[in-house]
N, C-alpha and C. Protein backbone atom coordinates (compact mmCIF):
# COMPACT_ATOMS: atom_id res chain seq x y z
N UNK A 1 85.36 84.61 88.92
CA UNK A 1 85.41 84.46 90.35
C UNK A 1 86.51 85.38 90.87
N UNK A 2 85.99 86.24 92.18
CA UNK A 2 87.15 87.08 92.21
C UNK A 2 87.91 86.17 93.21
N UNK A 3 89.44 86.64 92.92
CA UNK A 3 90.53 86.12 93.89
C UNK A 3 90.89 86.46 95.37
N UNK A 4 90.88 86.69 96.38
CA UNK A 4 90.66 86.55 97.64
C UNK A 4 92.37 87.22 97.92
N UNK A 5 93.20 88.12 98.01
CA UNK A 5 94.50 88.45 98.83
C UNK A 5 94.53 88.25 99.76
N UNK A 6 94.28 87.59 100.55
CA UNK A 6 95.04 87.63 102.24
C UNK A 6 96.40 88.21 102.37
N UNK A 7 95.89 89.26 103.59
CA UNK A 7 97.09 90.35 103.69
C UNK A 7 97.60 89.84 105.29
N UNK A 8 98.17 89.71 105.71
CA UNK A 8 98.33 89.47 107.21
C UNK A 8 99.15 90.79 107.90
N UNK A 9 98.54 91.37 108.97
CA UNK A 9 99.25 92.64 109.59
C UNK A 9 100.40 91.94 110.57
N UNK A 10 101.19 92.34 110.91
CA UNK A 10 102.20 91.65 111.84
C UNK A 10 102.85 92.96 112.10
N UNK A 11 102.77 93.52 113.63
CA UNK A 11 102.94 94.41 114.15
C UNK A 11 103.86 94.14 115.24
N UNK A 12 104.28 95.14 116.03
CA UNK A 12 104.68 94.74 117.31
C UNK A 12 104.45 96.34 117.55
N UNK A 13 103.80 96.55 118.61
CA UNK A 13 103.43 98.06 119.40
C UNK A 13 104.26 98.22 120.23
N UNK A 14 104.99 99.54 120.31
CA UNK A 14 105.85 99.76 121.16
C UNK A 14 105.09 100.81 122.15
N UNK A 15 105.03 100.68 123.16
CA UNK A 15 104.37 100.74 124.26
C UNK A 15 104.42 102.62 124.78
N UNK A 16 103.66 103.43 124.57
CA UNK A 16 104.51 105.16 125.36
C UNK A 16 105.32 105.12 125.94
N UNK A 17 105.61 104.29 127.42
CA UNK A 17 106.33 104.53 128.00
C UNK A 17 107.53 104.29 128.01
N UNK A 18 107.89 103.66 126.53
CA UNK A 18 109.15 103.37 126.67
C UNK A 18 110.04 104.06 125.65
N UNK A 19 108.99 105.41 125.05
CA UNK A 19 109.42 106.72 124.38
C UNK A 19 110.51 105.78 123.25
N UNK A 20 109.23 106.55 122.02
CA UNK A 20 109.48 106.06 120.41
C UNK A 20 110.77 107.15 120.16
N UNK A 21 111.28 106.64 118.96
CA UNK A 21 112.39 107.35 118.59
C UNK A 21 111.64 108.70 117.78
N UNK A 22 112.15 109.98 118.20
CA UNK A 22 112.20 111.10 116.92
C UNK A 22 112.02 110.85 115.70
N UNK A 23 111.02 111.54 114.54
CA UNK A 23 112.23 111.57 113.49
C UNK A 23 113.59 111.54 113.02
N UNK A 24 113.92 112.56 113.81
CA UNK A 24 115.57 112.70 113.95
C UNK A 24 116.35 111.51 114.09
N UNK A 25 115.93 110.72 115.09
CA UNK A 25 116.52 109.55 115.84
C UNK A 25 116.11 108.34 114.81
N UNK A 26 115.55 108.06 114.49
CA UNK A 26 114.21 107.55 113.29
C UNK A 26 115.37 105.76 112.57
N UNK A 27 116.79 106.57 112.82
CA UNK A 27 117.52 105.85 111.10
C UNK A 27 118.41 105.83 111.79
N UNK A 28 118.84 106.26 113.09
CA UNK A 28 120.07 106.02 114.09
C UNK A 28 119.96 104.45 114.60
N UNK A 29 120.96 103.81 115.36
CA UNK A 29 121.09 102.33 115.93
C UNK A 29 120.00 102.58 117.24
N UNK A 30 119.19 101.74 117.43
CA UNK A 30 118.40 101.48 118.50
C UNK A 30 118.88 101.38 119.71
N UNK A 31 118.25 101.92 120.87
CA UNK A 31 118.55 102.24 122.15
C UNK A 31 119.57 100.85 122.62
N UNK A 32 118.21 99.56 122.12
CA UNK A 32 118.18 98.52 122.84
C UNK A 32 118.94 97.27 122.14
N UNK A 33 119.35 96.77 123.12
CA UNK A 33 119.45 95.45 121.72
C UNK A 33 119.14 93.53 122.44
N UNK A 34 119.06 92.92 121.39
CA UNK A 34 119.15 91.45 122.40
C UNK A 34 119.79 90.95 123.33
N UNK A 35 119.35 90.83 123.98
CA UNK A 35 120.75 90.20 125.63
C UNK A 35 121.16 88.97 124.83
N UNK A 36 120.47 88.33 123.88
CA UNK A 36 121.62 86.99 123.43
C UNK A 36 121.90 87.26 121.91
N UNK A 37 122.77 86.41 121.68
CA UNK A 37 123.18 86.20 120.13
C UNK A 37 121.99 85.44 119.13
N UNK A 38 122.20 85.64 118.12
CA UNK A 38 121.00 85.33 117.75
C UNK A 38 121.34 83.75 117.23
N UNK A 39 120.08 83.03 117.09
CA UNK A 39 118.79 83.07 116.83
C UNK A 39 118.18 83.51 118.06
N UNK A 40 117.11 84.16 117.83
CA UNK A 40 116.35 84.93 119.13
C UNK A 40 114.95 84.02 119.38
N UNK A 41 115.41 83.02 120.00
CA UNK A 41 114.23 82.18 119.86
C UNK A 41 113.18 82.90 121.42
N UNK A 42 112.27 83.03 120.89
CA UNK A 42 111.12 82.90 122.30
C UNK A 42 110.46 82.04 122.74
N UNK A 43 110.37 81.33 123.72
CA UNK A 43 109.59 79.92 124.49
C UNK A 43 108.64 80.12 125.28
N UNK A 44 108.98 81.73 125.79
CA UNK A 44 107.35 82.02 126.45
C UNK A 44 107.59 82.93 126.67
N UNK A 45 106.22 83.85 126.13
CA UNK A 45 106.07 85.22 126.11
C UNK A 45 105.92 85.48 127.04
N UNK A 46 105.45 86.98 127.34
CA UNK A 46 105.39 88.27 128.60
C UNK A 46 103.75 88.11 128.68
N UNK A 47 103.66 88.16 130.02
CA UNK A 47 101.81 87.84 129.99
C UNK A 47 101.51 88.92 131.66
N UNK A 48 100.99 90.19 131.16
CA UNK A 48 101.27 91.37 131.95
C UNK A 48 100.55 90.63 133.33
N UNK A 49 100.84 90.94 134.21
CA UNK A 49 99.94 90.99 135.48
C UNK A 49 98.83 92.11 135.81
N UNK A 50 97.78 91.20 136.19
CA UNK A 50 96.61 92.18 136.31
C UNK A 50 96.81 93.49 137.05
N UNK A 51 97.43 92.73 138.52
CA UNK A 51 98.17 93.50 139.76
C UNK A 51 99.61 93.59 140.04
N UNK A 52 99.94 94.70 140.85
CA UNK A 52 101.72 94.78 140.80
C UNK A 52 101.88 92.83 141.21
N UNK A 53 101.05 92.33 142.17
CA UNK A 53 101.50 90.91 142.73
C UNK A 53 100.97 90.16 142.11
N UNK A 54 100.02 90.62 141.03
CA UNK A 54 98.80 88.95 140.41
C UNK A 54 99.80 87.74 139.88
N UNK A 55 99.32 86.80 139.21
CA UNK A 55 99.84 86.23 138.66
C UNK A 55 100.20 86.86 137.03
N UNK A 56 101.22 86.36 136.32
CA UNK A 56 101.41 86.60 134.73
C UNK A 56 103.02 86.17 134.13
N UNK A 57 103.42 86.11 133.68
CA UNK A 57 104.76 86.09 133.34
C UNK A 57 105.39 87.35 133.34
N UNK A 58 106.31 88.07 134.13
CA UNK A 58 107.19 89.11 133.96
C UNK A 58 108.53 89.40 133.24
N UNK A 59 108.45 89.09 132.07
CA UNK A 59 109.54 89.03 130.95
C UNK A 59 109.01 87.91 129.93
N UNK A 60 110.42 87.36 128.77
CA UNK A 60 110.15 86.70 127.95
C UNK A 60 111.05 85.47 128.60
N UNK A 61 110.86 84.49 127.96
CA UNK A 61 112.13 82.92 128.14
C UNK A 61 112.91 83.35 126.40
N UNK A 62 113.89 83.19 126.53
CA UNK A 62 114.93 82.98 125.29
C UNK A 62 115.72 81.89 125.53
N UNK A 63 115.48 80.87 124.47
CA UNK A 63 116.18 79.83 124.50
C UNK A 63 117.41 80.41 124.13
N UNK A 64 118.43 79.27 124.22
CA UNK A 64 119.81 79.62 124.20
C UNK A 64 120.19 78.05 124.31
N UNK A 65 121.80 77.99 124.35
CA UNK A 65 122.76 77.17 124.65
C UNK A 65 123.40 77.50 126.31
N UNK A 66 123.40 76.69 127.16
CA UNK A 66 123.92 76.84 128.64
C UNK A 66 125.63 77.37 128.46
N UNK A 67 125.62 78.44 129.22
CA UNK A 67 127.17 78.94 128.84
C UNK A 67 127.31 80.15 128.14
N UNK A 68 126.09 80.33 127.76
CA UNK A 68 126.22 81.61 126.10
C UNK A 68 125.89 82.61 126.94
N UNK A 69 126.72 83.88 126.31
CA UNK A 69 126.73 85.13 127.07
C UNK A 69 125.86 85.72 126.78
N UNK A 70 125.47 86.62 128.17
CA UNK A 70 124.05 87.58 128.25
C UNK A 70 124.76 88.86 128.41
N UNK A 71 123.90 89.58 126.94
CA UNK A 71 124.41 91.00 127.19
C UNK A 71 123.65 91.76 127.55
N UNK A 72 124.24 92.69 127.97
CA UNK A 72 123.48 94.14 128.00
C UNK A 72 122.50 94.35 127.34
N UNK A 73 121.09 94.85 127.33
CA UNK A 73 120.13 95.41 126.42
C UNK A 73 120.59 96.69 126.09
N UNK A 74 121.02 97.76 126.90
CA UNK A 74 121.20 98.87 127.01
C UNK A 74 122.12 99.34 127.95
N UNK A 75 122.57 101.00 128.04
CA UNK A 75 123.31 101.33 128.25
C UNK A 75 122.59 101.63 130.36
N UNK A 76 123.30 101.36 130.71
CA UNK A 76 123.09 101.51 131.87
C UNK A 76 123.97 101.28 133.41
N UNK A 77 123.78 101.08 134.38
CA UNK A 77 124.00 100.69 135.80
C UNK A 77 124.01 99.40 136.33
N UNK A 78 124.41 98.61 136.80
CA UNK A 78 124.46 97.34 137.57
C UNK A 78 123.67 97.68 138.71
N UNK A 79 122.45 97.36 139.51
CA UNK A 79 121.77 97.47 140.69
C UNK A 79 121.97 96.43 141.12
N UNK A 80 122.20 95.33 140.82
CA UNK A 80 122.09 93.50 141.36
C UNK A 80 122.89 92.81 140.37
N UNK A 81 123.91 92.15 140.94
CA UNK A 81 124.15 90.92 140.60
C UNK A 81 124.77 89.59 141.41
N UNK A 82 123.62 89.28 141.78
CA UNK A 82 124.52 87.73 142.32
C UNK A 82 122.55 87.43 142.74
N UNK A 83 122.73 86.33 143.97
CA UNK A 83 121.82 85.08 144.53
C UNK A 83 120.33 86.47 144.56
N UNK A 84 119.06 85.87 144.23
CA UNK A 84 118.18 85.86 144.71
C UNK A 84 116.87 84.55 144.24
N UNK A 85 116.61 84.52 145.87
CA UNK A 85 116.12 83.57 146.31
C UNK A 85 117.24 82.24 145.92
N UNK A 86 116.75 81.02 144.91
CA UNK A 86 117.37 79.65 144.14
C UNK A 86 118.00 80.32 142.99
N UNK A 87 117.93 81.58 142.89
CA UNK A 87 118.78 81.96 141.06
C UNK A 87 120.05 83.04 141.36
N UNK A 88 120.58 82.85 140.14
CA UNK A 88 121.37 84.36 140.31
C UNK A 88 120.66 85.08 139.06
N UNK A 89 120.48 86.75 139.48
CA UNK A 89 120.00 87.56 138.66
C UNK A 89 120.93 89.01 138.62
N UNK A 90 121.04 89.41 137.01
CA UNK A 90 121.79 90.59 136.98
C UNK A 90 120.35 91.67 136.66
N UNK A 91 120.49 92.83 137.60
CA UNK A 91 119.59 93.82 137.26
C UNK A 91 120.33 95.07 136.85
N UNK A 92 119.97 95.75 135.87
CA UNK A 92 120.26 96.87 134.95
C UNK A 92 119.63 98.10 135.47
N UNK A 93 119.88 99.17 135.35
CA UNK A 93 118.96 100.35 135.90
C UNK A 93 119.38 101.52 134.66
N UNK A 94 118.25 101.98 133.17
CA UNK A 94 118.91 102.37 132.84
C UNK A 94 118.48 103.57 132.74
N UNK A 95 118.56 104.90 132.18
CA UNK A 95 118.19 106.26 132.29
C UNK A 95 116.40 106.16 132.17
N UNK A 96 116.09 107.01 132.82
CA UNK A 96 114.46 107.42 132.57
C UNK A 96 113.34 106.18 133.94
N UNK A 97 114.31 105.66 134.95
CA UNK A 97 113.64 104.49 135.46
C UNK A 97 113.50 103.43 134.91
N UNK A 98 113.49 102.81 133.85
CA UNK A 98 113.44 101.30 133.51
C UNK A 98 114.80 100.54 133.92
N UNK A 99 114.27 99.44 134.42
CA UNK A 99 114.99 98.68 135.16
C UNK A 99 115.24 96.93 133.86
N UNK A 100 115.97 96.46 133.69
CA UNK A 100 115.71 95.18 132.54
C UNK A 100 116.68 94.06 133.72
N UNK A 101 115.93 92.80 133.49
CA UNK A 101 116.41 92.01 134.54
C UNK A 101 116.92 90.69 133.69
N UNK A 102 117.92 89.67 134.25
CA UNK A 102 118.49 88.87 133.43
C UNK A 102 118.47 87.85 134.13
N UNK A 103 117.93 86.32 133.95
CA UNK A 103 117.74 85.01 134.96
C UNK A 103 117.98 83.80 134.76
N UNK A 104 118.56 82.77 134.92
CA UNK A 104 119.89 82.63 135.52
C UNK A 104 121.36 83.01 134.86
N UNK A 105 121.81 83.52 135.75
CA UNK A 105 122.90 84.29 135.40
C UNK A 105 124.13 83.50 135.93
N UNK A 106 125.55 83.41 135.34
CA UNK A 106 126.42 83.93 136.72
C UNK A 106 127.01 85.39 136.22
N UNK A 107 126.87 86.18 136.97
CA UNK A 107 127.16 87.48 136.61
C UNK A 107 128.93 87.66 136.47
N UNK A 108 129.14 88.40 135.69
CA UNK A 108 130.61 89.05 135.13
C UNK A 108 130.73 90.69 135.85
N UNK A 109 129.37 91.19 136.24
CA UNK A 109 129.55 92.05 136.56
C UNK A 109 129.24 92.73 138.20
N UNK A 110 129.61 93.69 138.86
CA UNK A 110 129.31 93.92 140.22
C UNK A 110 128.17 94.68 140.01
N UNK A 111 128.01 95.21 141.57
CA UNK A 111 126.78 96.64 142.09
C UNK A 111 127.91 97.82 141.60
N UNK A 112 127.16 98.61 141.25
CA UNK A 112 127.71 99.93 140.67
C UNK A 112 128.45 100.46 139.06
N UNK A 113 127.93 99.45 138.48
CA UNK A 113 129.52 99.22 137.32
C UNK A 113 128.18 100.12 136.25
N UNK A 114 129.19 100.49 135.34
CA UNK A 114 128.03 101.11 134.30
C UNK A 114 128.81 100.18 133.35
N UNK A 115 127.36 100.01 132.68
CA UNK A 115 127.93 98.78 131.45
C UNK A 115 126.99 99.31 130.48
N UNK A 116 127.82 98.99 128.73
CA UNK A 116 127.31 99.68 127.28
C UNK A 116 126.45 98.60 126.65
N UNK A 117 125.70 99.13 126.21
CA UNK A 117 124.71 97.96 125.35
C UNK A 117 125.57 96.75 124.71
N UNK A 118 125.42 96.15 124.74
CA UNK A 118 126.02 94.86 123.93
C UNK A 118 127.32 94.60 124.84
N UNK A 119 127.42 94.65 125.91
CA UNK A 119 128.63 94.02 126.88
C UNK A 119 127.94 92.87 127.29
N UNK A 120 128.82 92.09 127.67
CA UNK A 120 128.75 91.27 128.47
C UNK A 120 128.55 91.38 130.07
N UNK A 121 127.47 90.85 130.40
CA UNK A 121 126.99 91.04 132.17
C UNK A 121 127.24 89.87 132.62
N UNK A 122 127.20 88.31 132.17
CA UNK A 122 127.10 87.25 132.43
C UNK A 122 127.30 85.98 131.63
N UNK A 123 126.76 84.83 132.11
CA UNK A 123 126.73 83.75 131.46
C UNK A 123 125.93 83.31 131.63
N UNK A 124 125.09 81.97 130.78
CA UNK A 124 123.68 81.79 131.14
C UNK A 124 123.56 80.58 131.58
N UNK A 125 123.29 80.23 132.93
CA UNK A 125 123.03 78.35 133.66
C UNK A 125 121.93 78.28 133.22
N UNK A 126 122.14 76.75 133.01
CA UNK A 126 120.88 75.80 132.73
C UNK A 126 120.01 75.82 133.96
N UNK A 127 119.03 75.55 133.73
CA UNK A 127 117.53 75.30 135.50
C UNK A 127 116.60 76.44 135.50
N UNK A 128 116.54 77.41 134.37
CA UNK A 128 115.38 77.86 134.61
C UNK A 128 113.91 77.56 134.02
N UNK A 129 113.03 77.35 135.21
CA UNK A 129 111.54 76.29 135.67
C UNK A 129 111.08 76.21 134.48
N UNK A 130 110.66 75.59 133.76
CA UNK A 130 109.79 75.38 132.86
C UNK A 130 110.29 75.75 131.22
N UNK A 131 111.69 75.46 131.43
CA UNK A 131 112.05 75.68 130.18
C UNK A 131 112.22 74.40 129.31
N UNK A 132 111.78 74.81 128.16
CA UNK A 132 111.87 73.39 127.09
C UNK A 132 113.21 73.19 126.70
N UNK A 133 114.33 73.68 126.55
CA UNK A 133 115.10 73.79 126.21
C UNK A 133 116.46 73.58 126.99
N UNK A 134 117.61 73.31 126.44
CA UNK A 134 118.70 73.05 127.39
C UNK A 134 118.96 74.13 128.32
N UNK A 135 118.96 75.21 128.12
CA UNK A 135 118.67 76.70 128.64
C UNK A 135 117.54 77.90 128.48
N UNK A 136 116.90 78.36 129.02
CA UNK A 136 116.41 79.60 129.01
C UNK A 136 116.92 81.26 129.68
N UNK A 137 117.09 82.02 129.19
CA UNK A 137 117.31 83.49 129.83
C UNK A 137 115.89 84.07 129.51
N UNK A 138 115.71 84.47 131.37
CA UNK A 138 114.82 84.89 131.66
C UNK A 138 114.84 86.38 131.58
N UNK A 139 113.77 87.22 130.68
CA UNK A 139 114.47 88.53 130.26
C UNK A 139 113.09 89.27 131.09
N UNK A 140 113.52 90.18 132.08
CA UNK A 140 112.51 90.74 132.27
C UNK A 140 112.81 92.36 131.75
N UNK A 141 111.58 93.62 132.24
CA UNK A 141 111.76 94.82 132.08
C UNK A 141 110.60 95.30 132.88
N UNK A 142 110.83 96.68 133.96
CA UNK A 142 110.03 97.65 134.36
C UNK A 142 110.38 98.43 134.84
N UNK A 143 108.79 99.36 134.46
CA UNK A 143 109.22 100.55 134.66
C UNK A 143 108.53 100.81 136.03
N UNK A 144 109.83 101.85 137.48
CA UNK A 144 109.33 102.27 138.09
C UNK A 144 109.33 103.77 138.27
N UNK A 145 108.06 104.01 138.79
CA UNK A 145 107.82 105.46 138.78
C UNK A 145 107.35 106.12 140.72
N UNK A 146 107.79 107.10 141.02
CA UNK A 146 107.68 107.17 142.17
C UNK A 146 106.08 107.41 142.51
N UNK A 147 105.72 107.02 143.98
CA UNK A 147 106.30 107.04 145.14
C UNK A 147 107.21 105.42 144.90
N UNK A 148 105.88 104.78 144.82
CA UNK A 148 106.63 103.33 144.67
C UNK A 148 105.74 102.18 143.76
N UNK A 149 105.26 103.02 142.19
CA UNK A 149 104.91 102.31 141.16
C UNK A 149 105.51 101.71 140.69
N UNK A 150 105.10 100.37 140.06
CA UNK A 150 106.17 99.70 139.08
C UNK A 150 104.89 99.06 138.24
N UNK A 151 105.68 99.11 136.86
CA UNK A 151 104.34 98.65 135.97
C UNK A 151 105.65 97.62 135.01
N UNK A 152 105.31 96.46 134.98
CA UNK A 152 106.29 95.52 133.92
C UNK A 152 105.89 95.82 132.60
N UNK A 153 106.59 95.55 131.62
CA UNK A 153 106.83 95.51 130.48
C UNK A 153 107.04 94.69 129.46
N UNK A 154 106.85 94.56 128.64
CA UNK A 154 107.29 93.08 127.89
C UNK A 154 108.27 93.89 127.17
N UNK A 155 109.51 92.87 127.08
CA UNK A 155 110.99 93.54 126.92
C UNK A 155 111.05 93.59 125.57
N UNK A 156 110.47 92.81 124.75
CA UNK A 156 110.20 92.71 123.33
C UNK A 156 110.29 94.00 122.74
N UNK A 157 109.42 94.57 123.27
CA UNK A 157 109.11 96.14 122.61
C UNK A 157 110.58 96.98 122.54
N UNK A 158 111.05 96.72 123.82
CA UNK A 158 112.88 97.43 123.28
C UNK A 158 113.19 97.16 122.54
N UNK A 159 113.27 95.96 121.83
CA UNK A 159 113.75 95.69 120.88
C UNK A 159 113.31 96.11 119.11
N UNK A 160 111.53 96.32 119.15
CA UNK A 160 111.31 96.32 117.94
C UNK A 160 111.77 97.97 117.50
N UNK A 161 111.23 98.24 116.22
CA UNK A 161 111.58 98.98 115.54
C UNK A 161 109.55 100.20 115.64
N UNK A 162 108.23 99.18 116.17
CA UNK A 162 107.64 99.44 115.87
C UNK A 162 107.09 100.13 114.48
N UNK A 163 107.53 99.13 113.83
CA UNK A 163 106.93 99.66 112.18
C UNK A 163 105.96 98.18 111.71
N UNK A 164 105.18 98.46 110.86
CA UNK A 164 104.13 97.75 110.66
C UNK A 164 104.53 97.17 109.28
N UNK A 165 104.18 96.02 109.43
CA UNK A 165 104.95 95.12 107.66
C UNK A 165 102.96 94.48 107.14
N UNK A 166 102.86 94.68 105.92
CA UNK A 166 101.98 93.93 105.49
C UNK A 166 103.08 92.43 104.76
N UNK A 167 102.50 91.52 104.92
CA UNK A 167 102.78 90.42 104.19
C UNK A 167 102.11 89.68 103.45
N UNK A 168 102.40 88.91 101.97
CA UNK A 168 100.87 88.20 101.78
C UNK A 168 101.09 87.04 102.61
N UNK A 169 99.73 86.14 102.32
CA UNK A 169 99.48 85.04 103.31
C UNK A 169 99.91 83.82 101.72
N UNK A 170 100.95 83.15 102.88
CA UNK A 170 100.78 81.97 101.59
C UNK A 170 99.52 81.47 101.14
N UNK A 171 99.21 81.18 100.13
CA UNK A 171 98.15 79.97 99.46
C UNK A 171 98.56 78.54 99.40
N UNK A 172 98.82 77.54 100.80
CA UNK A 172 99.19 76.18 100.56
C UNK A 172 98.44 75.10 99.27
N UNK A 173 97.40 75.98 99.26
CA UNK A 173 96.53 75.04 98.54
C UNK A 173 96.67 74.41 97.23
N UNK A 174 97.53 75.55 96.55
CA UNK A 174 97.86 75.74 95.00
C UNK A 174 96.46 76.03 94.20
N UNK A 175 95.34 76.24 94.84
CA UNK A 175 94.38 76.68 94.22
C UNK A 175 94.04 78.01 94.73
N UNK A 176 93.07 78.83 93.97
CA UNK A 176 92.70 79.96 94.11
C UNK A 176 91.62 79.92 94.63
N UNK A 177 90.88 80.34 95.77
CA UNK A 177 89.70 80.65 96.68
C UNK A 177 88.95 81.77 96.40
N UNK A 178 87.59 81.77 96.09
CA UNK A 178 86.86 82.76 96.00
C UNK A 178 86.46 83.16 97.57
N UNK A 179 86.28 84.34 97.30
CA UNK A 179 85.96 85.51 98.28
C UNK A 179 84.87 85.02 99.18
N UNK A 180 85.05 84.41 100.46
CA UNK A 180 83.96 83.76 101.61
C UNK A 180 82.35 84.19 101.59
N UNK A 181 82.87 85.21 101.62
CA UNK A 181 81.59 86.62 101.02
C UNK A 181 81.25 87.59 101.15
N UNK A 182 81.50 87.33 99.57
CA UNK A 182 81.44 88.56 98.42
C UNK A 182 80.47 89.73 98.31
N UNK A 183 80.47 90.87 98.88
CA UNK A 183 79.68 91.66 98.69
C UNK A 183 79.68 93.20 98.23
């Protein structure tokens, strides 16, 4: 009976527009990095919008601890920090048009400040909607392009490495499975 491998692909696609590293660049430290300390938990993914206004989720939720500092993804600009609408939000502006957004905040930082990847912009309050957790940071990212495009992003992708891992698939069973079918 032949034995059955289950291979599982586990990818993460990094998106064109948010321009893959060189060769060159390939083995250097990544642009981007986590706005929190790790564990990097996710509670709810990025779920694109059909339309610039449709409905979808515009960023990820990262659980956290209330209080724990939000850093920088990247090297960039302060455009916003303090009240919009019921929240405070720090917005980033960093080379090439991408904009990365941070929710609830209280910000550490002003309008105009240039801040380095892995600084500190803020701190993270408890109350954002629908979080399971004692806290969530609401991580958004987009890109705008003129006259007055903006296309969101799922912020995830800054972060990966885009390289592709095969893994095997456990066998819980402790038995060996023939091939569903074999041909």
């Amino acid at each position: 009976m032949r034995t059955l491998l289950v291979l599982t692909l586990t990818t993460v696609v990094t998106l064109p527009l948010i321009a893959p590293p060189s060769p060159a660049r390939a083995h250097r430290t990544p642009r981007f990095a986590w706005p929190l300390a790790p564990p990097h938990q996710v509670v709810r993914a990025f779920e694109a919008p059909v339309t610039e206004y449709g409905p979808g989720h515009r960023g990820v939720d990262l659980a956290a601890a209330a209080g724990a500092a939000v850093l920088a993804a990247g090297d960039a600009v302060v455009v916003h920090a303090g009240p919009v609408a019921d929240r405070t939000v720090v917005s980033l502006l960093h080379t090439g048009g991408l904009r990365t957004t941070y929710e609830p905040v209280t910000p550490t930082v002003r309008r105009g400040q240039p801040v380095r990847r892995g600084e500190r912009i803020g701190t993270l309050n408890p109350g954002h909607e629908g979080c399971p957790t004692d806290a969530c940071l609401h991580w958004g990212a987009l890109r705008t392009t003129p006259p007055r495009s903006r296309t969101y992003l799922n912020p995830l992708h800054l972060v990966s490495n885009g390289r592709v891992r095969l893994l095997p698939r456990p066998d819980n069973s402790g038995s060996q499975r023939a091939h569903p079918n074999p041909r």
